[in-house]
PDB file of N, CA and C in Angstrom:
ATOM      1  N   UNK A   1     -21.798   6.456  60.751  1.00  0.00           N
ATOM      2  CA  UNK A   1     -22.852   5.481  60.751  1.00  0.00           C
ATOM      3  C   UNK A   1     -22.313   4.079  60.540  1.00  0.00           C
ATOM      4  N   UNK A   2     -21.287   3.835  59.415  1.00  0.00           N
ATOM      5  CA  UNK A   2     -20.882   2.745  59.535  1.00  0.00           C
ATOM      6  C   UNK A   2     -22.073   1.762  58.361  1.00  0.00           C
ATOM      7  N   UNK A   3     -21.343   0.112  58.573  1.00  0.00           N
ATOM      8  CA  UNK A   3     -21.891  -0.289  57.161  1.00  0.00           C
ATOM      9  C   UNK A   3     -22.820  -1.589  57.960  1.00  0.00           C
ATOM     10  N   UNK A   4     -23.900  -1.821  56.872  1.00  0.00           N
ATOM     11  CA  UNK A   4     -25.092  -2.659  57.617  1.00  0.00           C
ATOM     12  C   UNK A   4     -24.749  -3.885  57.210  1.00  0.00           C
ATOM     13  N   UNK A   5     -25.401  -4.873  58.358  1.00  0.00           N
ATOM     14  CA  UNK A   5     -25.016  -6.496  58.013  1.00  0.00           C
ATOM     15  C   UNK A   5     -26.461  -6.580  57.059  1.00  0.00           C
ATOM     16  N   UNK A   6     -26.533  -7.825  56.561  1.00  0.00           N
ATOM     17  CA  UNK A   6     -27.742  -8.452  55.620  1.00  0.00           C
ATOM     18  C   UNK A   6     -29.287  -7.731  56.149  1.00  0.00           C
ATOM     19  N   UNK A   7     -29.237  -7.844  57.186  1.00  0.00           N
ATOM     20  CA  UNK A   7     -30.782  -8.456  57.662  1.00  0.00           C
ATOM     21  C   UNK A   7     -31.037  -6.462  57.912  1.00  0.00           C
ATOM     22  N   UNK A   8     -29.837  -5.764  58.804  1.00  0.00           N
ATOM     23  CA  UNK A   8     -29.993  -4.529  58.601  1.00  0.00           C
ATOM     24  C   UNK A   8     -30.373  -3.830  57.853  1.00  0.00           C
ATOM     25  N   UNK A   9     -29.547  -4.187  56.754  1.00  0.00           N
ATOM     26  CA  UNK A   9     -29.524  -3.486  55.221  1.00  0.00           C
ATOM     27  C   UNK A   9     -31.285  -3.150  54.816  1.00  0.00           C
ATOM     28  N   UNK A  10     -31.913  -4.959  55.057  1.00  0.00           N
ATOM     29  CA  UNK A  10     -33.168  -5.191  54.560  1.00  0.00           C
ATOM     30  C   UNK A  10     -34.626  -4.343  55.167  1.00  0.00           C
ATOM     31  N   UNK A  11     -33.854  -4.362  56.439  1.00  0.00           N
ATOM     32  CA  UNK A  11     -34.693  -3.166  57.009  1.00  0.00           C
ATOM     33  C   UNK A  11     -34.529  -1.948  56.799  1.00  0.00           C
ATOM     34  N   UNK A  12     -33.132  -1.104  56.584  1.00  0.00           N
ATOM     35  CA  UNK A  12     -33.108   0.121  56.312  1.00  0.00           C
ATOM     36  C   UNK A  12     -33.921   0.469  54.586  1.00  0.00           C
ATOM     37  N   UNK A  13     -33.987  -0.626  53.798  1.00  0.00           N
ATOM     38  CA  UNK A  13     -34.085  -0.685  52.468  1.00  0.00           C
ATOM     39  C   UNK A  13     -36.099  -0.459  52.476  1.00  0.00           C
ATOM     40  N   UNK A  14     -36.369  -0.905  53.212  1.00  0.00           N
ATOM     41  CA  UNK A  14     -37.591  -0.824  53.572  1.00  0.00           C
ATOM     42  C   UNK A  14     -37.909   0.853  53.900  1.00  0.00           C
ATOM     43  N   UNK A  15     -37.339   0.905  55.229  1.00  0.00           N
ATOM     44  CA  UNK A  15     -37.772   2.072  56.288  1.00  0.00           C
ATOM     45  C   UNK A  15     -37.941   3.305  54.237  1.00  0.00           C
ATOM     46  N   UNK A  16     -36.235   2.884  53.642  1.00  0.00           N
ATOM     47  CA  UNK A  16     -36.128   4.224  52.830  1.00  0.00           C
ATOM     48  C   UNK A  16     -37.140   4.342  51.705  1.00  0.00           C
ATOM     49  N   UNK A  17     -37.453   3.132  51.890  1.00  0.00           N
ATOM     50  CA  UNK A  17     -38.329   2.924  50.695  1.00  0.00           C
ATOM     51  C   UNK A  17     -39.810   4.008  51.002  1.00  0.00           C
ATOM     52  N   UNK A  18     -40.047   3.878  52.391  1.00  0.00           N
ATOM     53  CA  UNK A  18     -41.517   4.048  52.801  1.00  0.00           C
ATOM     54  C   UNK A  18     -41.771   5.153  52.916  1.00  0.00           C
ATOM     55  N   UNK A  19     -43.123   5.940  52.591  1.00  0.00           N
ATOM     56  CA  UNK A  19     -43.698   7.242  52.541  1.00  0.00           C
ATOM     57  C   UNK A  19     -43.877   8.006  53.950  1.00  0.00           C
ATOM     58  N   UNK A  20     -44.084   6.553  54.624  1.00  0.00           N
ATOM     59  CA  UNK A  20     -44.123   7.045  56.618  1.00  0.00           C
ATOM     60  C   UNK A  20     -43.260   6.498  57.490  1.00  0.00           C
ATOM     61  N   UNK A  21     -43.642   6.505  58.542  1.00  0.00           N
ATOM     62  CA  UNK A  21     -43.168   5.469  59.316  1.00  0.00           C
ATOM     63  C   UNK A  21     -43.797   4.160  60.028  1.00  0.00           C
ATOM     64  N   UNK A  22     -43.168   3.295  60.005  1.00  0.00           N
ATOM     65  CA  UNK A  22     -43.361   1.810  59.870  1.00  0.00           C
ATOM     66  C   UNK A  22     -43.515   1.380  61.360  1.00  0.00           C
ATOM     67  N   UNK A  23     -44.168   0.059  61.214  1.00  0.00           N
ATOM     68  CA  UNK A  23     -44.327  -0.827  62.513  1.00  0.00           C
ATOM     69  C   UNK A  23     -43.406  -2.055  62.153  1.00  0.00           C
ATOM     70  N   UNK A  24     -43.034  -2.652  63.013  1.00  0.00           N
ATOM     71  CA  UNK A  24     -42.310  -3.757  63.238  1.00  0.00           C
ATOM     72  C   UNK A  24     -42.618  -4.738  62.672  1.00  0.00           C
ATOM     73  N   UNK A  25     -43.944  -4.705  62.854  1.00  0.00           N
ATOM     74  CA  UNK A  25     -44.721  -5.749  61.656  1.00  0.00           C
ATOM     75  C   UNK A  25     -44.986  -5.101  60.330  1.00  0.00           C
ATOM     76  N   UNK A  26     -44.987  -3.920  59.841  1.00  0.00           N
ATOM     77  CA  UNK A  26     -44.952  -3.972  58.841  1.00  0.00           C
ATOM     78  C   UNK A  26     -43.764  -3.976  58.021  1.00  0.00           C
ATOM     79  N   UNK A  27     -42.359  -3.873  58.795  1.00  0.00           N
ATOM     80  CA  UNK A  27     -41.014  -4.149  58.114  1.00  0.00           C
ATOM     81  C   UNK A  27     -41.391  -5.854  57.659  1.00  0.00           C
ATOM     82  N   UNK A  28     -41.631  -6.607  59.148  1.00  0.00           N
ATOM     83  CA  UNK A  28     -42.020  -7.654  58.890  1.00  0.00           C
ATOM     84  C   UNK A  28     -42.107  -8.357  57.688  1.00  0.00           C
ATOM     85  N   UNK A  29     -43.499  -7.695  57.358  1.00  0.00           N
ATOM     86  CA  UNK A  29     -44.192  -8.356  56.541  1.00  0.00           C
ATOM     87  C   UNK A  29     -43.599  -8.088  54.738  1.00  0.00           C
ATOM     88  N   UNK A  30     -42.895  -6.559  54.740  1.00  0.00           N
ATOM     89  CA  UNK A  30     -41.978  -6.144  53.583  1.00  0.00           C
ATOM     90  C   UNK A  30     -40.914  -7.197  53.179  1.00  0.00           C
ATOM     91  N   UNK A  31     -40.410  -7.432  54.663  1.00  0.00           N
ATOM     92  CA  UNK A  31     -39.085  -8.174  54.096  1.00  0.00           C
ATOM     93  C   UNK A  31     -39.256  -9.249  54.148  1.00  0.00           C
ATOM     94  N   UNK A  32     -40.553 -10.409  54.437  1.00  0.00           N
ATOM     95  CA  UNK A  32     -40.690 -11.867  54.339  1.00  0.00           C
ATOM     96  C   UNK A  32     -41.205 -11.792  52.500  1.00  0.00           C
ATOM     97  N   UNK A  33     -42.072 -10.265  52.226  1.00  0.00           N
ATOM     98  CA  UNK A  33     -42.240 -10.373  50.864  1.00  0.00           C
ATOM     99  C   UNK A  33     -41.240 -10.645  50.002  1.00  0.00           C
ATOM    100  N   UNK A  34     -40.524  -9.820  50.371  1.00  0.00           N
ATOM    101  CA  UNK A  34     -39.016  -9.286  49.175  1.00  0.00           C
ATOM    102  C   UNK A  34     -38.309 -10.811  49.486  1.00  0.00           C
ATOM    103  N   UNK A  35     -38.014 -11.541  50.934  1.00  0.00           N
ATOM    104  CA  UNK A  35     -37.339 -12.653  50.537  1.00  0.00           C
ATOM    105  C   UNK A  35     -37.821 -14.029  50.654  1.00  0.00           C
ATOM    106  N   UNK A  36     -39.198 -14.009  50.613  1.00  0.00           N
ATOM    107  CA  UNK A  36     -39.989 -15.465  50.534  1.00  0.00           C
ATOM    108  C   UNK A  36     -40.142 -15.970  51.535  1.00  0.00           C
ATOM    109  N   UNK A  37     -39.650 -15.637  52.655  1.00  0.00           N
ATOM    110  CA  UNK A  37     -39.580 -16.594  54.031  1.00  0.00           C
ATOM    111  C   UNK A  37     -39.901 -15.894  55.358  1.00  0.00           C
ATOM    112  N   UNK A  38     -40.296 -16.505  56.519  1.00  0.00           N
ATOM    113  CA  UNK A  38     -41.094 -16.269  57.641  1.00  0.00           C
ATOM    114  C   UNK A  38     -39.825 -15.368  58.050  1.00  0.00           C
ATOM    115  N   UNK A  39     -40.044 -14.607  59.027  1.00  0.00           N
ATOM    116  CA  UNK A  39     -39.434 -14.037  60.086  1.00  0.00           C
ATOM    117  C   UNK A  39     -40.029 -13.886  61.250  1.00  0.00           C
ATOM    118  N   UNK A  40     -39.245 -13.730  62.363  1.00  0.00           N
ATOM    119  CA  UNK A  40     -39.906 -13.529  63.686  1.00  0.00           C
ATOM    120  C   UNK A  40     -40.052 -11.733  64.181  1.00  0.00           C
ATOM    121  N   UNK A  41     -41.261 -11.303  64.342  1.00  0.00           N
ATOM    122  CA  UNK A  41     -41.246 -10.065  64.954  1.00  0.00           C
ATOM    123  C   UNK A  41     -40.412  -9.351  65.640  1.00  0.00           C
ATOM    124  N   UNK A  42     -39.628 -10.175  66.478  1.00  0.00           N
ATOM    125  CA  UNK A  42     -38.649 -10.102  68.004  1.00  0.00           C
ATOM    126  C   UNK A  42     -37.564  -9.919  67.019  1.00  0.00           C
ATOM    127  N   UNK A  43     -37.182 -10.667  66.058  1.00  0.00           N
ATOM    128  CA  UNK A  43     -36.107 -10.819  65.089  1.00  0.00           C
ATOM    129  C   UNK A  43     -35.990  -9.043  64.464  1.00  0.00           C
ATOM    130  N   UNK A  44     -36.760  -8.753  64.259  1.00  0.00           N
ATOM    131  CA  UNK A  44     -37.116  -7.549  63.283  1.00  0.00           C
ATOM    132  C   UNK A  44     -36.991  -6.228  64.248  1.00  0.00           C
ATOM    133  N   UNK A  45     -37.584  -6.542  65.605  1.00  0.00           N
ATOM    134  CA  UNK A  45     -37.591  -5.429  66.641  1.00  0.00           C
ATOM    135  C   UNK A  45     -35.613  -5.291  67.186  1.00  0.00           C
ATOM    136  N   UNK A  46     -34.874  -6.866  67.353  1.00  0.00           N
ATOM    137  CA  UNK A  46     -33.647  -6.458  67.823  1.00  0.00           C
ATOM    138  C   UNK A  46     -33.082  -5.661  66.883  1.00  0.00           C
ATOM    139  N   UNK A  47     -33.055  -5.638  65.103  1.00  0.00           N
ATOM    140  CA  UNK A  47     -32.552  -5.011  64.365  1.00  0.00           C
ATOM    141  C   UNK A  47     -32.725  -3.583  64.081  1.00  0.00           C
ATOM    142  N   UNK A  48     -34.405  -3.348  64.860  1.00  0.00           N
ATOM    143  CA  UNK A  48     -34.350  -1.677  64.719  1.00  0.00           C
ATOM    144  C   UNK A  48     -33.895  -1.284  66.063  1.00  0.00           C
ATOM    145  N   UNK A  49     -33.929  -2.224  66.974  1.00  0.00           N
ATOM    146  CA  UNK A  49     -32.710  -1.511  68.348  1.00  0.00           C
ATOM    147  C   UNK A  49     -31.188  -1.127  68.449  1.00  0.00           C
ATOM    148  N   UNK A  50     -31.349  -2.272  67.424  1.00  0.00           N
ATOM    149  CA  UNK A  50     -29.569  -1.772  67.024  1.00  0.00           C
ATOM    150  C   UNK A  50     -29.431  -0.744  66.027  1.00  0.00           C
ATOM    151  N   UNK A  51     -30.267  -0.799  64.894  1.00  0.00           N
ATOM    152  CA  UNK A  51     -30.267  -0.010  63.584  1.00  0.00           C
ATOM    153  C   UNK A  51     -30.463   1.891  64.529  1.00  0.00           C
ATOM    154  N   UNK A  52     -31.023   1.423  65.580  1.00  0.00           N
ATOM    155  CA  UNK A  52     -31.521   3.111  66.546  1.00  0.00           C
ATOM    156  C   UNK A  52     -30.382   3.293  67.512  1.00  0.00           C
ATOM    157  N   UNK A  53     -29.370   2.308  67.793  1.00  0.00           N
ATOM    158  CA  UNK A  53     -28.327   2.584  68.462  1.00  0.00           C
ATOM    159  C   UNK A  53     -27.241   3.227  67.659  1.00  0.00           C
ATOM    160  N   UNK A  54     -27.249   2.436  66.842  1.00  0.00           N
ATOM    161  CA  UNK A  54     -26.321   3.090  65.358  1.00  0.00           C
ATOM    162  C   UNK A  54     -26.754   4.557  64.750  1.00  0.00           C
ATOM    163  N   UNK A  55     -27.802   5.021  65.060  1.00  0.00           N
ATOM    164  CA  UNK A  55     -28.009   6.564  64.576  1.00  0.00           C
ATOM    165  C   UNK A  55     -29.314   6.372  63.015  1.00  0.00           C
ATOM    166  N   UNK A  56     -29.401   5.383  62.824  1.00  0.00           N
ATOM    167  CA  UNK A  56     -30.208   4.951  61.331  1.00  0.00           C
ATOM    168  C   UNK A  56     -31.763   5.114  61.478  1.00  0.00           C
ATOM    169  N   UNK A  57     -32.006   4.869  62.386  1.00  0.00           N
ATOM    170  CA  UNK A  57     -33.363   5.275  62.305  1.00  0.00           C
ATOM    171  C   UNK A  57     -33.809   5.569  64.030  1.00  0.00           C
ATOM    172  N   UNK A  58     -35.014   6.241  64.249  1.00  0.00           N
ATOM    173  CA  UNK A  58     -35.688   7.083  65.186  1.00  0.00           C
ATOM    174  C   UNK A  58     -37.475   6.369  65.521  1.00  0.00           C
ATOM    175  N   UNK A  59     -37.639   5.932  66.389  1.00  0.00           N
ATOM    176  CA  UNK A  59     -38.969   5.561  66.575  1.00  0.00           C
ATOM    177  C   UNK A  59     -39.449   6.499  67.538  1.00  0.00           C
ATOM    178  N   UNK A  60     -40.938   6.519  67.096  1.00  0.00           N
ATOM    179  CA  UNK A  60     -42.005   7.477  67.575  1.00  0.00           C
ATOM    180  C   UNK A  60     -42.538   6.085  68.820  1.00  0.00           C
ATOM    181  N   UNK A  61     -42.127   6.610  70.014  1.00  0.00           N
ATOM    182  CA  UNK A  61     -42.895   5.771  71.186  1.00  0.00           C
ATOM    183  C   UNK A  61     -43.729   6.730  71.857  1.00  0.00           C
ATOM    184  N   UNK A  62     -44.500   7.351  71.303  1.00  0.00           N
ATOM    185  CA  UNK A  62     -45.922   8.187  71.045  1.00  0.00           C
ATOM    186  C   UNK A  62     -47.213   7.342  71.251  1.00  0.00           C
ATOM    187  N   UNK A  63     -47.151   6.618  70.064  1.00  0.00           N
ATOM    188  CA  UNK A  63     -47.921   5.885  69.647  1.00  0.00           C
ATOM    189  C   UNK A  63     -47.644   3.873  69.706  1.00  0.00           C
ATOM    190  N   UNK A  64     -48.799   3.183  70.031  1.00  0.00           N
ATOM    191  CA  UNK A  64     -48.551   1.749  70.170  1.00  0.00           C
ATOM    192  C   UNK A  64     -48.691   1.349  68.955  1.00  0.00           C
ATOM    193  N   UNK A  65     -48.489   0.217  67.955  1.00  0.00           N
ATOM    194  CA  UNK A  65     -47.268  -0.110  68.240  1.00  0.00           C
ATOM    195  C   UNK A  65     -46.248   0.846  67.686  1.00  0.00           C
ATOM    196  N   UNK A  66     -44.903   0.776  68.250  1.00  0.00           N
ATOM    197  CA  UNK A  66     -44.244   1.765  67.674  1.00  0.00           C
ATOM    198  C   UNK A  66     -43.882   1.902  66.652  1.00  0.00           C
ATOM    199  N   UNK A  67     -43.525   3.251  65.898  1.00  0.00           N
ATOM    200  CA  UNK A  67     -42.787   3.695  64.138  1.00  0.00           C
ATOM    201  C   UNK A  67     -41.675   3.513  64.269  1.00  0.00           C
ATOM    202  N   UNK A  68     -41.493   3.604  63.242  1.00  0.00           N
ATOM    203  CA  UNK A  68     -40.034   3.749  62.811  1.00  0.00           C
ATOM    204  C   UNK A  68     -39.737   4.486  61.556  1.00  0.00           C
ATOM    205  N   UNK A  69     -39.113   5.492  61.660  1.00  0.00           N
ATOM    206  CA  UNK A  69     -38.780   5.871  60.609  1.00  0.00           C
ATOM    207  C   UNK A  69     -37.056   6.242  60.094  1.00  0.00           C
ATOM    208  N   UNK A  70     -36.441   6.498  58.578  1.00  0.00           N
ATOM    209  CA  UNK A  70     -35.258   6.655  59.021  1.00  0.00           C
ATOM    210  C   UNK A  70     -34.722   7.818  59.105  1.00  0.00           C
ATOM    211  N   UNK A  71     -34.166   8.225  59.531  1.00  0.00           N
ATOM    212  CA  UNK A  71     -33.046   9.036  60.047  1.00  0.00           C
ATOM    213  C   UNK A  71     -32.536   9.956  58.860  1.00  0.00           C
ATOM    214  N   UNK A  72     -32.084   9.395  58.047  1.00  0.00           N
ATOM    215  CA  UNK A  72     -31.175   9.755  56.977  1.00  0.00           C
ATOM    216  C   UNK A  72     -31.819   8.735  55.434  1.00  0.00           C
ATOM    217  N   UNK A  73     -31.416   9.834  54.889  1.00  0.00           N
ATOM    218  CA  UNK A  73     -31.551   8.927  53.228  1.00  0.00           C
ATOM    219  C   UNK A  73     -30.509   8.229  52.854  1.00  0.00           C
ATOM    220  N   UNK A  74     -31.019   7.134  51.722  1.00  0.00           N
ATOM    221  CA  UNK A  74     -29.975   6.043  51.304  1.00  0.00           C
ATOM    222  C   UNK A  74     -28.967   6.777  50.878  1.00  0.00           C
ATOM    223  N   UNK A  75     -28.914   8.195  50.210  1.00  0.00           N
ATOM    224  CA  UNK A  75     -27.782   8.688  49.333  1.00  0.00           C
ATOM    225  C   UNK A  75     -27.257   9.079  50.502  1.00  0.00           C
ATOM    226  N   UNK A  76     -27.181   9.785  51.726  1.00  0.00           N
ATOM    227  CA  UNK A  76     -26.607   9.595  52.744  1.00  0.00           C
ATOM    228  C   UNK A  76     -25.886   8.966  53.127  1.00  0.00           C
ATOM    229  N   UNK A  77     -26.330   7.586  53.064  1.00  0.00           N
ATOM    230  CA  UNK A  77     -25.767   6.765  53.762  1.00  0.00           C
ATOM    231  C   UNK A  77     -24.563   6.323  52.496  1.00  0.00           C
ATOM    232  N   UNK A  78     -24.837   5.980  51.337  1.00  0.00           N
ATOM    233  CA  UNK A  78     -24.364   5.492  50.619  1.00  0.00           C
ATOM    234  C   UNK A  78     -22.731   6.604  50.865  1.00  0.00           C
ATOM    235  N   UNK A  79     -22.916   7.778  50.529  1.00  0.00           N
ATOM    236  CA  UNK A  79     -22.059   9.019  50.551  1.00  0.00           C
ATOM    237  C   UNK A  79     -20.833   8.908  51.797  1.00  0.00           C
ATOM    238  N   UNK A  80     -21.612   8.445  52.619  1.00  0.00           N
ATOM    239  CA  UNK A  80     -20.792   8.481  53.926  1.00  0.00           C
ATOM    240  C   UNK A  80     -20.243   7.029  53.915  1.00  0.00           C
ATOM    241  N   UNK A  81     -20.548   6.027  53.455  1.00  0.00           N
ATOM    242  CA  UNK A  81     -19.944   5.118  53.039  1.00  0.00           C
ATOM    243  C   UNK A  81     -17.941   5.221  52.420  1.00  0.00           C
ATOM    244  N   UNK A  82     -18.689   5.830  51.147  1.00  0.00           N
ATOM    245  CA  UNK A  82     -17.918   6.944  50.313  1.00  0.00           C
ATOM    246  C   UNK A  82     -16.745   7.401  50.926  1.00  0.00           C
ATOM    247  N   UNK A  83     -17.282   8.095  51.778  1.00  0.00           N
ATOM    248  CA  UNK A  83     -16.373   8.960  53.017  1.00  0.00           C
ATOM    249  C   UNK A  83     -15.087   8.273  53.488  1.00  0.00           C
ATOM    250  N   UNK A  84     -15.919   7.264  54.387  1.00  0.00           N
ATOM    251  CA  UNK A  84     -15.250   5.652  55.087  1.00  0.00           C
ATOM    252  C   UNK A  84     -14.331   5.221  54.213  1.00  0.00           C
ATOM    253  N   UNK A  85     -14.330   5.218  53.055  1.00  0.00           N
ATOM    254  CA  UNK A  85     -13.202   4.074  51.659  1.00  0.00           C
ATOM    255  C   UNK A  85     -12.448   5.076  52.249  1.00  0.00           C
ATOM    256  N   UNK A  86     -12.822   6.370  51.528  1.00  0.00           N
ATOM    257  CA  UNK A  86     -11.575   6.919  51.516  1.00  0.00           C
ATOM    258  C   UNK A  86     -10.760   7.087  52.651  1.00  0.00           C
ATOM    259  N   UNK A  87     -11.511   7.971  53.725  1.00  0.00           N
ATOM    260  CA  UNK A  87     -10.145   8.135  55.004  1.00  0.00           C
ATOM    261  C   UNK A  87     -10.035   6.994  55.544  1.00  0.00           C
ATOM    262  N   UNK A  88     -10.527   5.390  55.311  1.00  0.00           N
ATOM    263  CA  UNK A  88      -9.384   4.494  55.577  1.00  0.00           C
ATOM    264  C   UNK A  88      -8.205   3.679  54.242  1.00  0.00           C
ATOM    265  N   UNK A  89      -8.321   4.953  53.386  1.00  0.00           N
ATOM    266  CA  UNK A  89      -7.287   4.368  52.368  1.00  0.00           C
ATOM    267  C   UNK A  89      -5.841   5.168  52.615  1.00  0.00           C
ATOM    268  N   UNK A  90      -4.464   4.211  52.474  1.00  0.00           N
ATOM    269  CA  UNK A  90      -3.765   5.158  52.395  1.00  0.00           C
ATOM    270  C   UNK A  90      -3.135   5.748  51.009  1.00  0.00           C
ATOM    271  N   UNK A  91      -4.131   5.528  50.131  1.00  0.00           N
ATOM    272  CA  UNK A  91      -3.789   6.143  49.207  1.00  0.00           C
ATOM    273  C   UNK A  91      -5.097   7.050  48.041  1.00  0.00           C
ATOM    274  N   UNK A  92      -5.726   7.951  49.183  1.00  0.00           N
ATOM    275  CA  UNK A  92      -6.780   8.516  48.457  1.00  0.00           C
ATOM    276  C   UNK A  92      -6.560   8.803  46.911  1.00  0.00           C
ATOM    277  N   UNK A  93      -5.615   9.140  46.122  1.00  0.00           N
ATOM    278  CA  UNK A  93      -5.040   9.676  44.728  1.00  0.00           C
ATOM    279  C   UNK A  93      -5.259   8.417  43.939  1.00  0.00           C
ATOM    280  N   UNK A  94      -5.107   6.963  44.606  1.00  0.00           N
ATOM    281  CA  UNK A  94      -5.264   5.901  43.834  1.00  0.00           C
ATOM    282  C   UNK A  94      -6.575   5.400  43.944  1.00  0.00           C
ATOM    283  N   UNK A  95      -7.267   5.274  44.850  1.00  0.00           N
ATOM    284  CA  UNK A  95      -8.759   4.945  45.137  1.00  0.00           C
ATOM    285  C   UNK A  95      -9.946   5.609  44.352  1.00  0.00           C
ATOM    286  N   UNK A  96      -9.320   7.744  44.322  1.00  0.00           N
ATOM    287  CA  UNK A  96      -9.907   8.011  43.219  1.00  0.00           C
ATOM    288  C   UNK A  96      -9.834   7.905  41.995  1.00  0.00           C
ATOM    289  N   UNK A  97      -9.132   7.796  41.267  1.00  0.00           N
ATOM    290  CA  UNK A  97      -8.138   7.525  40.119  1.00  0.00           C
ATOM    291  C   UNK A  97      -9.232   5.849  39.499  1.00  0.00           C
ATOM    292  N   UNK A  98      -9.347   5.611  40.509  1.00  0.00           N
ATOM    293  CA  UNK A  98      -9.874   3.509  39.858  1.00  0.00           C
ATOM    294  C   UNK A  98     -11.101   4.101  39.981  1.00  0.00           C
ATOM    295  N   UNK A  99     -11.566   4.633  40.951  1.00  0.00           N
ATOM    296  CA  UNK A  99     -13.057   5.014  40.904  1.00  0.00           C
ATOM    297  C   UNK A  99     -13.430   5.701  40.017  1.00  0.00           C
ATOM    298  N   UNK A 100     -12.862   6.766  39.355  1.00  0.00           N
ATOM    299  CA  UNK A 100     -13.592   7.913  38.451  1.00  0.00           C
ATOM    300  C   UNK A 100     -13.400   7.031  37.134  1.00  0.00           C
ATOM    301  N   UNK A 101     -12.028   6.547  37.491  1.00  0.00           N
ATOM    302  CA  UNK A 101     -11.668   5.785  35.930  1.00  0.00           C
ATOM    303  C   UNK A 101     -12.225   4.564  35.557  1.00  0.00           C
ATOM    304  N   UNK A 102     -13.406   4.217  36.700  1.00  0.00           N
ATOM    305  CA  UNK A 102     -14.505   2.892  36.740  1.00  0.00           C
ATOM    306  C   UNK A 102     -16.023   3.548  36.168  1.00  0.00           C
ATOM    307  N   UNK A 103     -16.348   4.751  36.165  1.00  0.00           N
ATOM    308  CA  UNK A 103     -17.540   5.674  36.044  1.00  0.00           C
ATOM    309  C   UNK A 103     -17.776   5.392  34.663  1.00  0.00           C
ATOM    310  N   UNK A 104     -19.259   5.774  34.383  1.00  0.00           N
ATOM    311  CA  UNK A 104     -19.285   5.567  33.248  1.00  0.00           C
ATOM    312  C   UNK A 104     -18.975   7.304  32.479  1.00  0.00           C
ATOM    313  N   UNK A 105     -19.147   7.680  31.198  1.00  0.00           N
ATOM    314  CA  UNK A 105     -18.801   9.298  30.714  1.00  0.00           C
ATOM    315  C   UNK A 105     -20.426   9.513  31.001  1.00  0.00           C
ATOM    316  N   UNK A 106     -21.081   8.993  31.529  1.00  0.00           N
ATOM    317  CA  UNK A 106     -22.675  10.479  31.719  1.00  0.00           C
ATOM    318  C   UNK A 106     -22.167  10.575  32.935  1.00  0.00           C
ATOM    319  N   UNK A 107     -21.283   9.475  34.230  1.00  0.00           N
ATOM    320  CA  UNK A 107     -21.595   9.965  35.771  1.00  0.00           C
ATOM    321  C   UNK A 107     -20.086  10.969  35.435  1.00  0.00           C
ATOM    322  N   UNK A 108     -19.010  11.060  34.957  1.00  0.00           N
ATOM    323  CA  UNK A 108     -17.897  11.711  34.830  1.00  0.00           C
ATOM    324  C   UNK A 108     -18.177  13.200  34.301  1.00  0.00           C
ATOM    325  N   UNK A 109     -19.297  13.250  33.398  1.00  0.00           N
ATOM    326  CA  UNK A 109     -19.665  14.400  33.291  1.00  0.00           C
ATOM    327  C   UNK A 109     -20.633  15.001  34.672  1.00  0.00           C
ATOM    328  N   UNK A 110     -21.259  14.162  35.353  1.00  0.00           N
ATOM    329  CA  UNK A 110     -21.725  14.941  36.199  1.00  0.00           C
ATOM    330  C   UNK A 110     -20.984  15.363  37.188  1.00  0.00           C
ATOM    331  N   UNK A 111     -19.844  14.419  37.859  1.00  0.00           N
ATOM    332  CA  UNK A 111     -18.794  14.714  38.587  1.00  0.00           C
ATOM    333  C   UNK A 111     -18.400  16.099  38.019  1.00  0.00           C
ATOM    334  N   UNK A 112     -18.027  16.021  36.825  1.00  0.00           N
ATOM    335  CA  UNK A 112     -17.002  17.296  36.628  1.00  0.00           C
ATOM    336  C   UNK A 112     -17.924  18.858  36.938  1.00  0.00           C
ATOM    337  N   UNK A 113     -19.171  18.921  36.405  1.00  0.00           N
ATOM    338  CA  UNK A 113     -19.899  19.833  36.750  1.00  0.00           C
ATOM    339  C   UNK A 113     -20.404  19.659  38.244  1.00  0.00           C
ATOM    340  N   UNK A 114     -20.429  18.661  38.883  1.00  0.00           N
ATOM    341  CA  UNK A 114     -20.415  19.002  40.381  1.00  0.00           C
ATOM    342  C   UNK A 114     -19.353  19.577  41.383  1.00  0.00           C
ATOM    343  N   UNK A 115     -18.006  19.123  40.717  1.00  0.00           N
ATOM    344  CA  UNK A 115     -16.884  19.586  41.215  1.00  0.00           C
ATOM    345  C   UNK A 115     -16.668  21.342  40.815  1.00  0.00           C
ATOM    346  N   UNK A 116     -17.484  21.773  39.837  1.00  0.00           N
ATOM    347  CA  UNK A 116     -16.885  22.825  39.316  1.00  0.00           C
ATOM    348  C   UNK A 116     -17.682  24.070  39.605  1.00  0.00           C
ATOM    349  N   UNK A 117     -18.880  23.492  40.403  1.00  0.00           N
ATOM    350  CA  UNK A 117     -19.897  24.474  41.133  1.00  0.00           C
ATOM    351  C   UNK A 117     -19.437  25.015  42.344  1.00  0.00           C
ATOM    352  N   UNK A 118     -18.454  24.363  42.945  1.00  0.00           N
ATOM    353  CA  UNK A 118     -18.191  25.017  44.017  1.00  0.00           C
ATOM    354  C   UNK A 118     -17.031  26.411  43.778  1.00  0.00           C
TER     355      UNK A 118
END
């Protein structure tokens, strides 16, 4: 999936937020809330064309105007993020090492009992 620019982000943050699926105007109108300022519809529609080229979200052209909904959940995405550090590090042993040793002891305890279920 890969990682979102600003304006992406603001829309996927929306779509994950939402109980259904969304109209163009109602991302719209979410994300002029959350950041105080106008946006253009057209503005909002190129980002779910790309955000739907990228695999992130799926619109229902069923119905006028069209949904949108996403694809995948934020922990998804976040995870596969995750993924990305690592196989472009060449030193996975050190990347984890700063990371676990950055955790706080409640997420280190959950790590360890997640690691130990399998």
């Amino acid at each position: 999936m890969g990682t979102l620019g600003d304006l992406e982000r603001g829309v996927m943050d929306v779509l994950w937020e939402a109980d259904e699926a969304l109209t163009a105007y109602d991302i719209k109108d979410a994300i002029e809330l959350q950041r105080g300022r106008d946006m253009a519809a057209t503005t909002v529609l190129t980002v779910l064309s790309r955000l739907e080229k990228k695999g992130f979200v799926a619109p229902d052209k069923s119905v006028r105007p069209h949904r949108y909904h996403a694809v995948g959940t934020r922990a998804e995405h976040q995870a596969e993020l995750m993924h990305e550090v690592l196989g472009g590090s060449g030193d996975r042993t050190a990347v984890l090492a700063r990371f676990v040793g950055g955790v706080s002891d409640e997420d280190a305890a959950y790590l360890r009992k997640l690691l130990t279920r399998s």
